[in-house]
PDB file of N, CA and C in Angstrom:
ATOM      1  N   UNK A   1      11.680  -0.742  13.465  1.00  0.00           N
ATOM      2  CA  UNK A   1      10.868  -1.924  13.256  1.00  0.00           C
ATOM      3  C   UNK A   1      11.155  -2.440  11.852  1.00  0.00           C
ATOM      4  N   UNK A   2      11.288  -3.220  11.794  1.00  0.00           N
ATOM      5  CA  UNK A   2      11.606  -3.922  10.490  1.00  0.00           C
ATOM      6  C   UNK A   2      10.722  -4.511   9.311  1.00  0.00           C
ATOM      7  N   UNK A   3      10.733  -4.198   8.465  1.00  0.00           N
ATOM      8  CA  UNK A   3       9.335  -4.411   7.895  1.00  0.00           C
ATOM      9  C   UNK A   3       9.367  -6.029   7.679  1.00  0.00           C
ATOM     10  N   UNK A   4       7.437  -6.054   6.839  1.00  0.00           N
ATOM     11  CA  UNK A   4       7.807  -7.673   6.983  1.00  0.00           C
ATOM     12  C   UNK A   4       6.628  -7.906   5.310  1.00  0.00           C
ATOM     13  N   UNK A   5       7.375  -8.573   4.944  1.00  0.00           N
ATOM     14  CA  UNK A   5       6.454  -8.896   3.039  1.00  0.00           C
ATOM     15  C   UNK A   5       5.145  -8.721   3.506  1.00  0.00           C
ATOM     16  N   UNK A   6       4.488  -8.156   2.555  1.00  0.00           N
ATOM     17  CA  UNK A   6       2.921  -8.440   2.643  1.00  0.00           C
ATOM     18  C   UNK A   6       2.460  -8.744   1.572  1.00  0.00           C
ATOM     19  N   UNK A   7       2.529  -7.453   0.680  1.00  0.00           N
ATOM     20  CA  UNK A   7       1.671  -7.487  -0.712  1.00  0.00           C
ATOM     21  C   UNK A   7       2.996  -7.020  -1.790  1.00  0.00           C
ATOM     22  N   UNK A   8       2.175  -6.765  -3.014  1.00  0.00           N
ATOM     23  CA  UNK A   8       3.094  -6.108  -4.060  1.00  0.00           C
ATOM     24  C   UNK A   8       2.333  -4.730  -4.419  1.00  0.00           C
ATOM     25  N   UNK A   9       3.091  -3.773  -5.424  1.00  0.00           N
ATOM     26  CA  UNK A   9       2.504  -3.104  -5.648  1.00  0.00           C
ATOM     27  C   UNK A   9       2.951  -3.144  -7.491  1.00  0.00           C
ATOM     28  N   UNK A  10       1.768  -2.841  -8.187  1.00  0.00           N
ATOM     29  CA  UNK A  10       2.154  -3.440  -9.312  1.00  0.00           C
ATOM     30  C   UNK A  10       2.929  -2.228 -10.398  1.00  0.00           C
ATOM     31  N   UNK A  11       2.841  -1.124  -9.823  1.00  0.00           N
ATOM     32  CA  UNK A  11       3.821  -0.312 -10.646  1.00  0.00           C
ATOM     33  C   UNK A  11       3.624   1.280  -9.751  1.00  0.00           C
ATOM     34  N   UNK A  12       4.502   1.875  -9.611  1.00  0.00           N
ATOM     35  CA  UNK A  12       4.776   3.195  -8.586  1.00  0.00           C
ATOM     36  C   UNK A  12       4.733   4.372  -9.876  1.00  0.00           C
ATOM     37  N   UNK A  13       4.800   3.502 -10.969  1.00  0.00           N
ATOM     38  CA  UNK A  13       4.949   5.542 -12.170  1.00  0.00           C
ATOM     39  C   UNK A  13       3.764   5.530 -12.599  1.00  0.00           C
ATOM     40  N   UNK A  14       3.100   6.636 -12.000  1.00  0.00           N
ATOM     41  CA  UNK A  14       1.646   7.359 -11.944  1.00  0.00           C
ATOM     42  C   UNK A  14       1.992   8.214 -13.250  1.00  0.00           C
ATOM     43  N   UNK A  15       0.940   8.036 -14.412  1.00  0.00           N
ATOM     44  CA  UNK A  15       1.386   9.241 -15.143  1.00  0.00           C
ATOM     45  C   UNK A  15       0.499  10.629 -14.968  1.00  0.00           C
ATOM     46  N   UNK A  16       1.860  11.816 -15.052  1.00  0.00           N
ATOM     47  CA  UNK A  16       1.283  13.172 -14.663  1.00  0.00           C
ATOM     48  C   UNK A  16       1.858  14.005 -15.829  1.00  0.00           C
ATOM     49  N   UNK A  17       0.761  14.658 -16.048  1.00  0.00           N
ATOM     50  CA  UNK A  17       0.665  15.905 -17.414  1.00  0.00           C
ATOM     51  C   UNK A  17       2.106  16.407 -16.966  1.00  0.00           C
ATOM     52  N   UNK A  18       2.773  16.834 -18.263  1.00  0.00           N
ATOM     53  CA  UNK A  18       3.839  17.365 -18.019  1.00  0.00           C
ATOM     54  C   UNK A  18       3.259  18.873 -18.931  1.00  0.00           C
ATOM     55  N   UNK A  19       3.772  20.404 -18.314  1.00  0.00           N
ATOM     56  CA  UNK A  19       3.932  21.244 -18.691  1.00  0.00           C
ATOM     57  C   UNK A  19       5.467  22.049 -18.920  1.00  0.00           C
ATOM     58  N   UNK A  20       4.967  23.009 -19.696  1.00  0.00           N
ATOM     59  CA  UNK A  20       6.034  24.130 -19.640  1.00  0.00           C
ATOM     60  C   UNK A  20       7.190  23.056 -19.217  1.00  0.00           C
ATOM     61  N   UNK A  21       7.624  22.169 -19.740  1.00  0.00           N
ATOM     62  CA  UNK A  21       8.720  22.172 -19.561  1.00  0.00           C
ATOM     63  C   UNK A  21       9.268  21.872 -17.962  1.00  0.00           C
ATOM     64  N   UNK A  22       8.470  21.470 -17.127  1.00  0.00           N
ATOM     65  CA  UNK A  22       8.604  21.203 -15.710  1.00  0.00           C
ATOM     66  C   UNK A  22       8.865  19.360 -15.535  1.00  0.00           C
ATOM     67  N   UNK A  23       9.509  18.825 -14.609  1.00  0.00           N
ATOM     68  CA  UNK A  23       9.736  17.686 -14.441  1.00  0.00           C
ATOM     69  C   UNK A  23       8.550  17.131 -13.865  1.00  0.00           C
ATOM     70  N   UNK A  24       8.196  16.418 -13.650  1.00  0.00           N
ATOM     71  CA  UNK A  24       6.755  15.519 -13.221  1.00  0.00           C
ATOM     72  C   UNK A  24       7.294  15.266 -11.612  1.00  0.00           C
ATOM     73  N   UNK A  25       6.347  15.099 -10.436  1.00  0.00           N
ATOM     74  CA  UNK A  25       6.800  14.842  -9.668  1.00  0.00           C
ATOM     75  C   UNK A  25       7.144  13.205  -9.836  1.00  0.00           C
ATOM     76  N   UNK A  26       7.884  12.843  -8.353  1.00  0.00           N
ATOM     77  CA  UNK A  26       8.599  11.548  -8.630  1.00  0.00           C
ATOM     78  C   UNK A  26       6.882  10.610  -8.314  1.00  0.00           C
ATOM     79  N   UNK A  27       7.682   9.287  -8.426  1.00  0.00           N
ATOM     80  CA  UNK A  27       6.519   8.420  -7.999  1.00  0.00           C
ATOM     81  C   UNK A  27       6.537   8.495  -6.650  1.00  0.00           C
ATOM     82  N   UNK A  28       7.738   8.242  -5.974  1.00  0.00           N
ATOM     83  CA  UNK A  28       7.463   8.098  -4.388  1.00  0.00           C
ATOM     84  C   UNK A  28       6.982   9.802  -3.720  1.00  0.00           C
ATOM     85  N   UNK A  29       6.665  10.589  -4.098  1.00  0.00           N
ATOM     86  CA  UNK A  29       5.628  11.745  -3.669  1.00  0.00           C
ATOM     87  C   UNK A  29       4.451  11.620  -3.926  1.00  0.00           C
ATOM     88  N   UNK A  30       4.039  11.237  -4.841  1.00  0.00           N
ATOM     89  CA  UNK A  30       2.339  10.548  -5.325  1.00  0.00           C
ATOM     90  C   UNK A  30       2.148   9.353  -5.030  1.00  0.00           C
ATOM     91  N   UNK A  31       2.747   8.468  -4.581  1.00  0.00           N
ATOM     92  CA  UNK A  31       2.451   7.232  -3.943  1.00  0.00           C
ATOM     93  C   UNK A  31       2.509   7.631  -2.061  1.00  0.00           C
ATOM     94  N   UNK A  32       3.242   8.189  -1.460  1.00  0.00           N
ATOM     95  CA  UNK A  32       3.529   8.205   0.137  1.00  0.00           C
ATOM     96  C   UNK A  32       2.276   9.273   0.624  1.00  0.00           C
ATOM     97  N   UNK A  33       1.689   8.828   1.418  1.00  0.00           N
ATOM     98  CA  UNK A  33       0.315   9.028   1.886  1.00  0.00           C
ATOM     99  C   UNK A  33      -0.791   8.511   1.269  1.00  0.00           C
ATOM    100  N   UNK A  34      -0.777   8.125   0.303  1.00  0.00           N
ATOM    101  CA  UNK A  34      -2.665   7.167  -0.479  1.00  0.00           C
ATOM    102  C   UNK A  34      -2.636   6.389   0.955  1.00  0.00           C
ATOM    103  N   UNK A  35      -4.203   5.922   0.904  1.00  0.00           N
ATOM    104  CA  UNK A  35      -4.660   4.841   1.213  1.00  0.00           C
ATOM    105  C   UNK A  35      -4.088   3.196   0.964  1.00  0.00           C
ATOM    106  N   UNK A  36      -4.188   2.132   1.476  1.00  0.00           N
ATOM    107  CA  UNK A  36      -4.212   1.156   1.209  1.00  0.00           C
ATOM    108  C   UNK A  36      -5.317   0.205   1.393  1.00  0.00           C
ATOM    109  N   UNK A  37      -5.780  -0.200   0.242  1.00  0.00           N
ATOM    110  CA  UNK A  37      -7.407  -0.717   0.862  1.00  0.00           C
ATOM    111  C   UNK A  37      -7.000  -2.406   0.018  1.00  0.00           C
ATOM    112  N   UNK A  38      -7.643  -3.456   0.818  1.00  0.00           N
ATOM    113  CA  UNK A  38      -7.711  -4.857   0.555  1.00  0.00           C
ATOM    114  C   UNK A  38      -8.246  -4.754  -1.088  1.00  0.00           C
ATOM    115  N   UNK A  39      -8.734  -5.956  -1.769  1.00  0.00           N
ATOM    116  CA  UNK A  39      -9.700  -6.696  -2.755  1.00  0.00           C
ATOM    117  C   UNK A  39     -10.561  -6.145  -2.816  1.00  0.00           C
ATOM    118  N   UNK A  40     -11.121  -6.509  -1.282  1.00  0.00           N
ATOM    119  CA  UNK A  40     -12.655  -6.468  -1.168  1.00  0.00           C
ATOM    120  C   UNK A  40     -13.216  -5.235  -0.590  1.00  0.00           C
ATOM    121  N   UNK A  41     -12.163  -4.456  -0.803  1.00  0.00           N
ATOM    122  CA  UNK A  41     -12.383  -2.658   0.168  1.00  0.00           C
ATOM    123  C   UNK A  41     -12.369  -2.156   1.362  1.00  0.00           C
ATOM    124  N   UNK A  42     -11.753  -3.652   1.881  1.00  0.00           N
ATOM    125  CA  UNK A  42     -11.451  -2.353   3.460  1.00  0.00           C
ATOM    126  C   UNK A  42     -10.032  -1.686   3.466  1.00  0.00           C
ATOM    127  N   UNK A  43      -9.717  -0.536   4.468  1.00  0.00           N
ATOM    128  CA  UNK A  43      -9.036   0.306   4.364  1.00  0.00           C
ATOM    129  C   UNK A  43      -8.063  -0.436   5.164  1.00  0.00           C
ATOM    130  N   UNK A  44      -6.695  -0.211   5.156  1.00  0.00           N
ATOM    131  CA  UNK A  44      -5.594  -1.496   6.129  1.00  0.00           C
ATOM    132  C   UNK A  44      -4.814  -0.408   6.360  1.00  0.00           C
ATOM    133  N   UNK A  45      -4.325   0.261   5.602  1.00  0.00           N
ATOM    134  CA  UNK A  45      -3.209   1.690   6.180  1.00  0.00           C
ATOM    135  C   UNK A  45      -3.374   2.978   4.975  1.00  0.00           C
ATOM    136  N   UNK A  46      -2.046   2.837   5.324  1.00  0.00           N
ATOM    137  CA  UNK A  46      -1.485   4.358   4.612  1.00  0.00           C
ATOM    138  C   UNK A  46       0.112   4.100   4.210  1.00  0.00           C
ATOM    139  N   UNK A  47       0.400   4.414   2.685  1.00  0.00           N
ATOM    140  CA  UNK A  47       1.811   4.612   2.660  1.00  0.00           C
ATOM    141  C   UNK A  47       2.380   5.332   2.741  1.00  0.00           C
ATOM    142  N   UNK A  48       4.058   4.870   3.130  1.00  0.00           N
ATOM    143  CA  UNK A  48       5.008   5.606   4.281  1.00  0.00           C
ATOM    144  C   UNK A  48       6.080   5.849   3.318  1.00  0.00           C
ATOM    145  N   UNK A  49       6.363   5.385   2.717  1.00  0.00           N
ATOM    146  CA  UNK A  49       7.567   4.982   1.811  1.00  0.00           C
ATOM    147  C   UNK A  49       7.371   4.687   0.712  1.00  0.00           C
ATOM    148  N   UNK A  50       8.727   4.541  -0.473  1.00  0.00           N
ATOM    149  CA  UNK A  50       8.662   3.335  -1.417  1.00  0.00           C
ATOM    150  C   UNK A  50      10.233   3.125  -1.151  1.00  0.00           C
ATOM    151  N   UNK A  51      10.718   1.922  -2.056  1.00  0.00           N
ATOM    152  CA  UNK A  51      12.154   1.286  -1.936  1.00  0.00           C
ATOM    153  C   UNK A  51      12.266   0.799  -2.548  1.00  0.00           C
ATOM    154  N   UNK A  52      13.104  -0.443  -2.202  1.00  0.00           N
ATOM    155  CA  UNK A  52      13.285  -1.651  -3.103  1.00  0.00           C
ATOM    156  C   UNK A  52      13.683  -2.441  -2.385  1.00  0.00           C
ATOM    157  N   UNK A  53      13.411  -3.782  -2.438  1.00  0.00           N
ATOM    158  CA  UNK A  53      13.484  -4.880  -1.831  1.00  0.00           C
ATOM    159  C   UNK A  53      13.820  -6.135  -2.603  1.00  0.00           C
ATOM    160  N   UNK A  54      14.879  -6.897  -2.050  1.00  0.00           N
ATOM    161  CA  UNK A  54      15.543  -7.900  -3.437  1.00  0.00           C
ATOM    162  C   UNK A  54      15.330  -7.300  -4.599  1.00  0.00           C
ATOM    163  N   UNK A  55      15.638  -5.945  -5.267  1.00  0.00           N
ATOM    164  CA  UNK A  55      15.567  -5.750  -6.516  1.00  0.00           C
ATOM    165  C   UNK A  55      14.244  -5.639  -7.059  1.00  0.00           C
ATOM    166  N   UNK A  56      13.121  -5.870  -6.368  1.00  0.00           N
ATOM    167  CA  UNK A  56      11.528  -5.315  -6.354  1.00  0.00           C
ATOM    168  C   UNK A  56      10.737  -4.161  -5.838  1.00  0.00           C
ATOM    169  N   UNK A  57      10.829  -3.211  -6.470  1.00  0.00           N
ATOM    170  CA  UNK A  57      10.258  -2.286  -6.389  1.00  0.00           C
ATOM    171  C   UNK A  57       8.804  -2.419  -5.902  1.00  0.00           C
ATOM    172  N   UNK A  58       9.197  -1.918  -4.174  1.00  0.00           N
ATOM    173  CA  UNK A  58       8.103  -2.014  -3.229  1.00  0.00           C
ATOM    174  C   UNK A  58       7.755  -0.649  -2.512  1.00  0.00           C
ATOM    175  N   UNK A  59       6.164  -0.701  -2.165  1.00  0.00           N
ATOM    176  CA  UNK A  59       5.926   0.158  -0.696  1.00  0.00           C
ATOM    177  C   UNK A  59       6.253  -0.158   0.614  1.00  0.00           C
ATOM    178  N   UNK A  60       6.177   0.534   1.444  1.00  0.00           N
ATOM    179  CA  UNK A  60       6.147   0.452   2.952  1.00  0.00           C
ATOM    180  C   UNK A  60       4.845   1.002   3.321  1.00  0.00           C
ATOM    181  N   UNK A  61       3.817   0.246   3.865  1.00  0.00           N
ATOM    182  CA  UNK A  61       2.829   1.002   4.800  1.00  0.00           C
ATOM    183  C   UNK A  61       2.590   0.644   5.805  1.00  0.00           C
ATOM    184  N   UNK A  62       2.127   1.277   6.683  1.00  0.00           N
ATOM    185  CA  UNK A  62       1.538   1.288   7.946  1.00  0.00           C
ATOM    186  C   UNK A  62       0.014   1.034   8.102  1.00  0.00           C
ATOM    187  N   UNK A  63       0.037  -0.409   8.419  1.00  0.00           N
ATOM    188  CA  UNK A  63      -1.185  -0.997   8.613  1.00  0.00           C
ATOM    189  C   UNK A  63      -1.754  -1.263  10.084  1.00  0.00           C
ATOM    190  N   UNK A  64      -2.626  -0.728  10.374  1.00  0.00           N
ATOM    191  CA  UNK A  64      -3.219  -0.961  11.266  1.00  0.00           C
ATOM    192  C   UNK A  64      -3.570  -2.521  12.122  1.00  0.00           C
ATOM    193  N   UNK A  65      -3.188  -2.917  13.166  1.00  0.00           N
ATOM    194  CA  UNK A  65      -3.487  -4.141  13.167  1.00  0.00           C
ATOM    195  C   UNK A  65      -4.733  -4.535  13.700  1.00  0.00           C
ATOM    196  N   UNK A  66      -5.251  -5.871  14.060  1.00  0.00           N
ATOM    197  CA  UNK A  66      -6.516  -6.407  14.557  1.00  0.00           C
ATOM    198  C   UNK A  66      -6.298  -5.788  15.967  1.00  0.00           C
ATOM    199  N   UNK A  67      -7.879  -5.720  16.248  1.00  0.00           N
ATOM    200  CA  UNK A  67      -8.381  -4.941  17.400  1.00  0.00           C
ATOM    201  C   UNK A  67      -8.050  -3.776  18.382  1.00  0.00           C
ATOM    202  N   UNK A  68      -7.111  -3.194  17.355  1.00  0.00           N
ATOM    203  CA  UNK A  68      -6.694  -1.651  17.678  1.00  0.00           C
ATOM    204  C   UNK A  68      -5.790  -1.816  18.510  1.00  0.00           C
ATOM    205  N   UNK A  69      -4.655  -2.604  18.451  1.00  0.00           N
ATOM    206  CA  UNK A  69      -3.747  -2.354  19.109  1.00  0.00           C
ATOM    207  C   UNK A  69      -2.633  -1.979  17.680  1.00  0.00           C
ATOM    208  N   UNK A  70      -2.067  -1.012  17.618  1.00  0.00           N
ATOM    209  CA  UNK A  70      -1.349  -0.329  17.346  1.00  0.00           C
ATOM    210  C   UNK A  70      -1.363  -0.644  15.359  1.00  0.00           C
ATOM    211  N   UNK A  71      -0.543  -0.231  15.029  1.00  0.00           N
ATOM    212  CA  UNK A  71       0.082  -0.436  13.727  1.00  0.00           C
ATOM    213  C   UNK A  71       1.431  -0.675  13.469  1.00  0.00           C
ATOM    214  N   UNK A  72       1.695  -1.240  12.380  1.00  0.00           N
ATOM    215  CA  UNK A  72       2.916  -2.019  11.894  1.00  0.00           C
ATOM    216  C   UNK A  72       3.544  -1.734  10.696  1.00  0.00           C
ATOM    217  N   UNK A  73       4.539  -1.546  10.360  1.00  0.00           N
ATOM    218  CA  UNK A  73       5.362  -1.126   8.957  1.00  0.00           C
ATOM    219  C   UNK A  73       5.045  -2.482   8.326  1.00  0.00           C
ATOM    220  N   UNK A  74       4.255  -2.116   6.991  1.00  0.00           N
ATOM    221  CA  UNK A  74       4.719  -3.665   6.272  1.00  0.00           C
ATOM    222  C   UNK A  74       5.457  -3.237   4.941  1.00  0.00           C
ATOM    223  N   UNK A  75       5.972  -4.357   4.660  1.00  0.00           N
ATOM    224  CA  UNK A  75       6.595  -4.740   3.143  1.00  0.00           C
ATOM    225  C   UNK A  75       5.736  -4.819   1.775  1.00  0.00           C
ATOM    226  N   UNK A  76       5.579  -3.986   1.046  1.00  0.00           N
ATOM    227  CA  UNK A  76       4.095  -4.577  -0.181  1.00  0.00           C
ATOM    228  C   UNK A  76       5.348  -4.393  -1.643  1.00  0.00           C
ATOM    229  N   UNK A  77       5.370  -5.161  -2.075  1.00  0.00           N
ATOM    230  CA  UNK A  77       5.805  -5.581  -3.294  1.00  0.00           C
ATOM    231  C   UNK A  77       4.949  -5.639  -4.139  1.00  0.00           C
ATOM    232  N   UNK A  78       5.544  -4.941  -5.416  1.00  0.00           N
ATOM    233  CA  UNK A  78       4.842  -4.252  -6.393  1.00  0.00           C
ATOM    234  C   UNK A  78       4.071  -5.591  -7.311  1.00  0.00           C
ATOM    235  N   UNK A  79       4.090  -6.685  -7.223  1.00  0.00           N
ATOM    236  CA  UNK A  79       3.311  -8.023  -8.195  1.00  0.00           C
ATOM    237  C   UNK A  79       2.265  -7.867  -6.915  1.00  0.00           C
ATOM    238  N   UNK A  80       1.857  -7.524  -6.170  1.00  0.00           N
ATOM    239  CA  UNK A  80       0.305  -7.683  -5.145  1.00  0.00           C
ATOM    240  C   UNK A  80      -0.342  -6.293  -4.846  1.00  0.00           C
ATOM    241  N   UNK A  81      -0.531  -5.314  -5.927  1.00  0.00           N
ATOM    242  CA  UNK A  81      -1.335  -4.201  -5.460  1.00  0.00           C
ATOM    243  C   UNK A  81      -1.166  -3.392  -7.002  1.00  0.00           C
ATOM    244  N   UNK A  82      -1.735  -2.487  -7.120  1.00  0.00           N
ATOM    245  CA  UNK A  82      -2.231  -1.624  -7.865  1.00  0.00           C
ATOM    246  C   UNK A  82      -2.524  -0.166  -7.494  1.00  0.00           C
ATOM    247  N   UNK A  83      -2.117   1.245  -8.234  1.00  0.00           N
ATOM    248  CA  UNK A  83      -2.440   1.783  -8.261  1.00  0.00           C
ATOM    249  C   UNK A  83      -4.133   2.385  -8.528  1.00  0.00           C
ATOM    250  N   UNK A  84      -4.920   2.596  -8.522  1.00  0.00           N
ATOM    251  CA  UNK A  84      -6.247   3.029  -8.845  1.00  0.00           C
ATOM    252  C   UNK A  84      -6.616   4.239  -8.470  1.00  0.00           C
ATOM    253  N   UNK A  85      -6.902   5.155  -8.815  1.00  0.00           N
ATOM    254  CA  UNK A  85      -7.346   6.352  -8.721  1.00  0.00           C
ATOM    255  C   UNK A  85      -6.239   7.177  -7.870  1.00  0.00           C
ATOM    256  N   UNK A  86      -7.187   7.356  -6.378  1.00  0.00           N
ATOM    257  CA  UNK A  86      -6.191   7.973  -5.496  1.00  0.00           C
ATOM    258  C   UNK A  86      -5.737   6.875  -4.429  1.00  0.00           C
ATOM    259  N   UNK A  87      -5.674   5.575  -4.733  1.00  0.00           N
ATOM    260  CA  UNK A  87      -5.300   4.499  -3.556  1.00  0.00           C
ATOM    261  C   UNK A  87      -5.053   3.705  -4.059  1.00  0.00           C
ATOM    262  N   UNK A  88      -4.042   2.532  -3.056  1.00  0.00           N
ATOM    263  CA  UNK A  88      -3.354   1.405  -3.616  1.00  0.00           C
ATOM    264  C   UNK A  88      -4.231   0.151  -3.303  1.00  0.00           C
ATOM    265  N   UNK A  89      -4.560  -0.533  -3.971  1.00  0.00           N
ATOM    266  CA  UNK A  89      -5.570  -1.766  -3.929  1.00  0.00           C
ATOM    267  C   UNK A  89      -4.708  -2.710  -4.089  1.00  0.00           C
ATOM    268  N   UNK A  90      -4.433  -3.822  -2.763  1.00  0.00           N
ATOM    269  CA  UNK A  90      -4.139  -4.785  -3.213  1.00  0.00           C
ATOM    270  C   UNK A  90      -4.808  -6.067  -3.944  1.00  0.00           C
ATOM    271  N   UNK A  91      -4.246  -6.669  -4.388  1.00  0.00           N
ATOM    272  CA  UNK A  91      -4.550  -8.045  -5.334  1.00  0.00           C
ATOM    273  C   UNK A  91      -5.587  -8.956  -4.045  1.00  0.00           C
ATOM    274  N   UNK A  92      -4.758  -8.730  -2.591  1.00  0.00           N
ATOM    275  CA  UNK A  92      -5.907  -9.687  -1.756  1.00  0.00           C
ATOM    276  C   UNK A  92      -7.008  -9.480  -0.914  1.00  0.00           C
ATOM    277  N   UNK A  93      -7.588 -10.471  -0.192  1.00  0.00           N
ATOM    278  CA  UNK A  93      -8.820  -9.480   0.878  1.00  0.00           C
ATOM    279  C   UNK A  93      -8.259  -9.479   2.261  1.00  0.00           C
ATOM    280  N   UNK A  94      -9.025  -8.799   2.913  1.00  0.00           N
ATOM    281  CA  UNK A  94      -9.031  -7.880   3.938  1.00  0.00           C
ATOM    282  C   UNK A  94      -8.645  -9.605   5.341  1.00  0.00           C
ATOM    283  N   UNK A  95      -9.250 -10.491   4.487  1.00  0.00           N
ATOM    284  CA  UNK A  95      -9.024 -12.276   5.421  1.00  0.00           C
ATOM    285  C   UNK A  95      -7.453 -12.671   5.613  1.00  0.00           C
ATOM    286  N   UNK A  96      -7.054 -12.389   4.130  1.00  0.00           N
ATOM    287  CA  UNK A  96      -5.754 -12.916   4.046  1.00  0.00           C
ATOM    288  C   UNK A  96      -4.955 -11.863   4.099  1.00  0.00           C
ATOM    289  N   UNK A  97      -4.766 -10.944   4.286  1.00  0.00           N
ATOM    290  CA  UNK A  97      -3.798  -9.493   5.004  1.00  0.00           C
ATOM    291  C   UNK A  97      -3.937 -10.198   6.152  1.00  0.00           C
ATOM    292  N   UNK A  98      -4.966 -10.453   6.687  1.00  0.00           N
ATOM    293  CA  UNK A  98      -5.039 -10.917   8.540  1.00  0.00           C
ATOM    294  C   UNK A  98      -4.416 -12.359   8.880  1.00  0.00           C
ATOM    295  N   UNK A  99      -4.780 -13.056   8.065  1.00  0.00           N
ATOM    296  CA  UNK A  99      -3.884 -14.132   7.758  1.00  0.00           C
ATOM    297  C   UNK A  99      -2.682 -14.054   7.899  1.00  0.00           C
ATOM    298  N   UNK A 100      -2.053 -13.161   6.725  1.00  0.00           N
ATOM    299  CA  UNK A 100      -0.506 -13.248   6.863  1.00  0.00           C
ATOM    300  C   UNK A 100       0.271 -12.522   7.863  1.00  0.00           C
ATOM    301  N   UNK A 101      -0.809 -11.252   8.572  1.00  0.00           N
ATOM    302  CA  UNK A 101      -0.340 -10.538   9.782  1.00  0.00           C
ATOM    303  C   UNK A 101       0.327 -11.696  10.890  1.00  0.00           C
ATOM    304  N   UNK A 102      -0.893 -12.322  10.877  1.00  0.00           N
ATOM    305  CA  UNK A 102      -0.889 -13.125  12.408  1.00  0.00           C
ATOM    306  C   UNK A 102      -0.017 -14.379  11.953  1.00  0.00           C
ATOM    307  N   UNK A 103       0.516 -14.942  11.359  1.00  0.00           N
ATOM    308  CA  UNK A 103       1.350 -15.676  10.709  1.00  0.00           C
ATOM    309  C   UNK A 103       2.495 -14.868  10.622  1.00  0.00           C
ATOM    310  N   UNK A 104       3.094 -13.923  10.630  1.00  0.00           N
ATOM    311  CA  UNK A 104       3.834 -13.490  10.853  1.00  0.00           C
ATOM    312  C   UNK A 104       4.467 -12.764  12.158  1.00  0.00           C
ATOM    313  N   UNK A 105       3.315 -12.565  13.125  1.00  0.00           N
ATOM    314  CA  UNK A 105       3.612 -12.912  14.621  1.00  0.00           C
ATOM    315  C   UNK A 105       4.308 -13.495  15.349  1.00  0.00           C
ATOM    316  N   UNK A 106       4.047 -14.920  14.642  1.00  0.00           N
ATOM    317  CA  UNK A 106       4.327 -15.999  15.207  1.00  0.00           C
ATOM    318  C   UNK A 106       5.871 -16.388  15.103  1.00  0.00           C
TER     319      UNK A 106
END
C-alpha cells in the first residue's frame, strides 16, 4: 500500500541519557510504536516506520480509518507533528486528518 502525505513530524532525535560509554538508541526505535494523537487529542494510530520522503524526514503510521473499516499507512512529515512525552501530536485536529483522509480517497 502506498503511503499517502498526511502530517509532519517535527523532529525524530529524542534525547536519551547516554552512559558508560554506550550509543543511545536510534530515533527510529523510540519513535516506531508511540501513539499518534490529533491537536485536539484523539488517538488516529500508531507508528510503523520512519524514512524520508523528498528529502523530509518523515513517519509512517497506521491510522485507523472512519467507522472501523480497516486502517491505512500514512505519510506524516516532520513540519506537522511533534514529539511529546511518549506520543506524536500532530500540529492538526482529529476534523482535518478526516478531511484529508477522505480527500484522498477520492
Amino acid at each position: 500500500m502506498k503511503p499517502s502525505i498526511l502530517a509532519c513530524l517535527a523532529c525524530l532525535m529524542v534525547a536519551t541519557p547516554v552512559s558508560h560509554g554506550q550509543t543511545p538508541p536510534s530515533a527510529k526505535r523510540v519513535v516506531i510504536g508511540m501513539p499518534i494523537y490529533t491537536a485536539d487529542g484523539a488517538k488516529i494510530g500508531e507508528v510503523t516506520n520512519v524514512g524520508t520522503h523528498r528529502g523530509e524526514r518523515s513517519i509512517i503510521g497506521e491510522v485507523g480509518q472512519t467507522l472501523g473499516l480497516g486502517t491505512r499507512l500514512v505519510l506524516i512529515p516532520k513540519s506537522l507533528a511533534t514529539i511529546q512525552d511518549d506520543r506524536i501530536v500532530l500540529t492538526i485536529t482529529s476534523d482535518r486528518v478526516s478531511e484529508m483522509l477522505a480527500k484522498d480517497n477520492k
